[in-house]
C-alpha atoms as a PDB file:
ATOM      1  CA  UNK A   1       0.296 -20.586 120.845  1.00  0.00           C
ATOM      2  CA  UNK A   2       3.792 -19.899 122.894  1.00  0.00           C
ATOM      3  CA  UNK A   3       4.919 -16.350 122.111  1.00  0.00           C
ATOM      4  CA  UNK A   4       8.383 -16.436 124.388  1.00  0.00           C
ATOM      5  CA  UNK A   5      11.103 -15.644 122.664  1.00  0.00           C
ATOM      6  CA  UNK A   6       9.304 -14.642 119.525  1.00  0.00           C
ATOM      7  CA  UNK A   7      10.016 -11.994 117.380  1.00  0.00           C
ATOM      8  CA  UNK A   8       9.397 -10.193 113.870  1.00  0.00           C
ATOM      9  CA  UNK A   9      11.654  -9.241 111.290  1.00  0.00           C
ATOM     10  CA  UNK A  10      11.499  -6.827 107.718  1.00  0.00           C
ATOM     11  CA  UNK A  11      13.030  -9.084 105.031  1.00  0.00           C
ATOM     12  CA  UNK A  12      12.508  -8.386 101.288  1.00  0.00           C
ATOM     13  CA  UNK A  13       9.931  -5.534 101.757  1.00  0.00           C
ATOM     14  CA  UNK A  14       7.745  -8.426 103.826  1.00  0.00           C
ATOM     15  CA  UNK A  15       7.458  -9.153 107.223  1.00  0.00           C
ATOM     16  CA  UNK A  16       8.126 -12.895 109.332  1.00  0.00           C
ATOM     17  CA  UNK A  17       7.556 -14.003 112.305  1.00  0.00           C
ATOM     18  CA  UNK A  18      10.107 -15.845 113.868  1.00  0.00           C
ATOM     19  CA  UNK A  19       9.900 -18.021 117.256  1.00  0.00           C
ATOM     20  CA  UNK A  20       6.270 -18.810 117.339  1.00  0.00           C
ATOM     21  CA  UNK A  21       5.041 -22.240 118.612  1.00  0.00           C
ATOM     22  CA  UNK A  22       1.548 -22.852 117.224  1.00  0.00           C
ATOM     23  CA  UNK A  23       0.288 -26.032 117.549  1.00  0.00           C
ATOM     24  CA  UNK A  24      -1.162 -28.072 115.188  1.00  0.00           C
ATOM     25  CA  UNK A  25      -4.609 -28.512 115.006  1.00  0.00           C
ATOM     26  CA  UNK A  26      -6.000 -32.140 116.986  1.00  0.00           C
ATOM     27  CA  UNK A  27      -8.703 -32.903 115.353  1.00  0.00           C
ATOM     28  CA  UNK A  28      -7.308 -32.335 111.631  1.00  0.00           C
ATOM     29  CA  UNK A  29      -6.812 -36.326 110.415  1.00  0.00           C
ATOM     30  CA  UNK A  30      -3.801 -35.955 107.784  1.00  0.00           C
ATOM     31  CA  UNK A  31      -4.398 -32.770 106.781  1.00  0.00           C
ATOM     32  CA  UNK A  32      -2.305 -29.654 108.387  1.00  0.00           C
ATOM     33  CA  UNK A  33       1.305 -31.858 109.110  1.00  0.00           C
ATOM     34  CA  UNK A  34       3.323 -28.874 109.245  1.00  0.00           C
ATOM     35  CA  UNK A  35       6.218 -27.718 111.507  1.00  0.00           C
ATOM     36  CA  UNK A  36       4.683 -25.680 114.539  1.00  0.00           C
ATOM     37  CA  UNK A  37       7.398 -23.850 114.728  1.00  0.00           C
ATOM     38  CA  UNK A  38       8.268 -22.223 111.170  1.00  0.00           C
ATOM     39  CA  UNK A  39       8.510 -19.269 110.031  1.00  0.00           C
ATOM     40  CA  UNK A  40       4.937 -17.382 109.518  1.00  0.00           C
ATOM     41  CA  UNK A  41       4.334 -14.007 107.006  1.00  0.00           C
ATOM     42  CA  UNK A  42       2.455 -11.512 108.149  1.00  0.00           C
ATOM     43  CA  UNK A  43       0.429  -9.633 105.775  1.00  0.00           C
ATOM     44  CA  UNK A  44       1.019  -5.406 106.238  1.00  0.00           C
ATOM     45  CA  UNK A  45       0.419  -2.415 103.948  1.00  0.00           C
ATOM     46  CA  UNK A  46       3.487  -1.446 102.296  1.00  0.00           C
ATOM     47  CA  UNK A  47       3.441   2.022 103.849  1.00  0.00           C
ATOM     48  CA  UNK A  48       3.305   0.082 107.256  1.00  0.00           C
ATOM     49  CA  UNK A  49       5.958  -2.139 106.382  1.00  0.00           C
ATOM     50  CA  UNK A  50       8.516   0.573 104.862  1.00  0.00           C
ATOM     51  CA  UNK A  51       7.983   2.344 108.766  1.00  0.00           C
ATOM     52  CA  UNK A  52       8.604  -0.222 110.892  1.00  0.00           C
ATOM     53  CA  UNK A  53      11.589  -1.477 108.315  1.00  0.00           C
ATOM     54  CA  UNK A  54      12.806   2.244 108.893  1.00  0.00           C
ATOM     55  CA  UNK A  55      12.499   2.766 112.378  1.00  0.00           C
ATOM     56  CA  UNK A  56      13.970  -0.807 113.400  1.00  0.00           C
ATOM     57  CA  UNK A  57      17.040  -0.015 110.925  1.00  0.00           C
ATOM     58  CA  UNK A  58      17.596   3.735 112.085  1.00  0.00           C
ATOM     59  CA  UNK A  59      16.711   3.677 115.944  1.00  0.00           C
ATOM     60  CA  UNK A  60      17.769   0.020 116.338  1.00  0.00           C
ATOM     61  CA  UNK A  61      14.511  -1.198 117.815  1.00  0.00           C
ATOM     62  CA  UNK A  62      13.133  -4.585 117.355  1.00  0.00           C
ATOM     63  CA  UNK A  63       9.650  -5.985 116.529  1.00  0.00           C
ATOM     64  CA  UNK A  64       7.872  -7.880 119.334  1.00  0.00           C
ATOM     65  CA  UNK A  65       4.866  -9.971 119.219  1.00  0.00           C
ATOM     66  CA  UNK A  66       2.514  -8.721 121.976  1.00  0.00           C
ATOM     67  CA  UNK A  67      -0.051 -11.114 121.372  1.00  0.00           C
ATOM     68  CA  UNK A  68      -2.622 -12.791 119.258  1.00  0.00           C
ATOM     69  CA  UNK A  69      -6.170 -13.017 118.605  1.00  0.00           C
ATOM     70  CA  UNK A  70      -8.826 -13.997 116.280  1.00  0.00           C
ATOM     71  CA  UNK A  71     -10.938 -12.014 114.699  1.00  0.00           C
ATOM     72  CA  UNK A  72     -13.373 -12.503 111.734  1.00  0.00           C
ATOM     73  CA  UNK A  73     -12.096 -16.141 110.459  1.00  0.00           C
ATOM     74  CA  UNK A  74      -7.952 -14.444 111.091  1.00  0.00           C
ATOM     75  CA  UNK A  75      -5.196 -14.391 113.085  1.00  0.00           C
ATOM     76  CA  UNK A  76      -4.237 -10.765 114.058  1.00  0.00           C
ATOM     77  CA  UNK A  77      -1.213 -10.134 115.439  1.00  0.00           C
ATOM     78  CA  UNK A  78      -0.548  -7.213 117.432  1.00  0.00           C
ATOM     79  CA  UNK A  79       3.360  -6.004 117.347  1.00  0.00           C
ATOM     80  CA  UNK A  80       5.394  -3.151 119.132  1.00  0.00           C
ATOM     81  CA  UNK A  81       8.473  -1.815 118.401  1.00  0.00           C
ATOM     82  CA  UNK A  82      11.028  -2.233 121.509  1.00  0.00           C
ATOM     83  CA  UNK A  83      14.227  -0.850 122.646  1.00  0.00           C
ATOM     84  CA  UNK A  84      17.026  -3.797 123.736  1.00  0.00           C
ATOM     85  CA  UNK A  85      18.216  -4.201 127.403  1.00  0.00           C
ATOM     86  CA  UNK A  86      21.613  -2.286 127.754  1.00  0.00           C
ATOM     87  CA  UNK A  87      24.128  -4.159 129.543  1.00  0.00           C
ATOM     88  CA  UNK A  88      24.120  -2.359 132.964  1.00  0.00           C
ATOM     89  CA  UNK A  89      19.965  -3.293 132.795  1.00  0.00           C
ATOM     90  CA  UNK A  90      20.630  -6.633 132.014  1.00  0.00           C
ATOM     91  CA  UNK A  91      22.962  -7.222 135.104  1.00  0.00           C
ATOM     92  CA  UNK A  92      20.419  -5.482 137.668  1.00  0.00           C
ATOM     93  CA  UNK A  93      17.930  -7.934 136.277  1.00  0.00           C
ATOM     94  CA  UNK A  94      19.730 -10.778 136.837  1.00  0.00           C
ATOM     95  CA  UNK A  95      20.397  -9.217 140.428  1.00  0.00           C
ATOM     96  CA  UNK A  96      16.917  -9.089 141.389  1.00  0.00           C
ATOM     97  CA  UNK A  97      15.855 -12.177 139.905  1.00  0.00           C
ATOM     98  CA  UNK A  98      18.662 -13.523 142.449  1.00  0.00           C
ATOM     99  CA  UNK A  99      17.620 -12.140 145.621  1.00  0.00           C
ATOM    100  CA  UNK A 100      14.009 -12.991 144.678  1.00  0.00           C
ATOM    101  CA  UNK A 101      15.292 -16.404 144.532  1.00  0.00           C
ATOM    102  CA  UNK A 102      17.455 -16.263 147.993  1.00  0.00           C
ATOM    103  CA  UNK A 103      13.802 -14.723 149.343  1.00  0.00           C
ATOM    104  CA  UNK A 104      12.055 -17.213 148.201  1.00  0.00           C
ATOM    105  CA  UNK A 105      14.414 -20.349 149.460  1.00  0.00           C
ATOM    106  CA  UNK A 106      14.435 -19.185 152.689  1.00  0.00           C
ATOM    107  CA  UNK A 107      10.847 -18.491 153.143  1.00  0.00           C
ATOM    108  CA  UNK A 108      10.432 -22.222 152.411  1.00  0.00           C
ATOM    109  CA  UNK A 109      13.317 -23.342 154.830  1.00  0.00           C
ATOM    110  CA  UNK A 110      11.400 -21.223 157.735  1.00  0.00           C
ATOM    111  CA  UNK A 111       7.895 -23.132 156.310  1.00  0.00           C
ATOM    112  CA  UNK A 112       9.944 -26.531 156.489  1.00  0.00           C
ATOM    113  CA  UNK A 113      11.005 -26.260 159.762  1.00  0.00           C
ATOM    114  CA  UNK A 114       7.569 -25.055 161.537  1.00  0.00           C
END
């Protein structure tokens, strides 16, 4: 299972998973040819389901897939609501990941030339 760039999303009083890549399993012969990367439902209480609907449409969070785990014969998911980047964040991060990179060329340039 590949959780980047997943995410979950309220539609029609029922929640999806979108961005999941689960792989089919090996040793099923025939059986189980479906697209590993679909859209999956994931079963909620209603009263669960009207919250997070609420609180992603009112505070402008979004649904993230944390991760997932078996348990009793089922898939569990476990999901957290999450606040965007802002702009000014996003443009820091890049910053960093830049001079991590720099760092890191260099440090194999000085290894290279020993």
């Amino acid at each position: 299972m590949q959780l980047r760039d997943s995410f979950a999303r309220v539609t029609d009083g029922e929640v999806w998973l979108h961005g999941v890549h689960i792989s089919p399993y090996s040793h099923a012969a025939g059986f189980g040819a479906v697209d590993p990367d679909r859209n999956r439902k994931l079963l909620l209480h209603r009263r669960e389901i009207e919250e997070l609907a609420a609180r992603t449409a009112q505070e402008g969070l979004t649904l993230i897939p944390l991760s997932i785990y078996f348990s009793d014969g089922r898939a569990k998911v476990e999901l957290a609501l999450a606040r965007g980047r802002r702009t000014y964040d996003k443009r820091h991060a890049i910053a960093e990941r830049d001079a991590q990179r720099e760092v890191d060329r260099a440090r194999r340039g000085a290894e290279r030339d020993r």
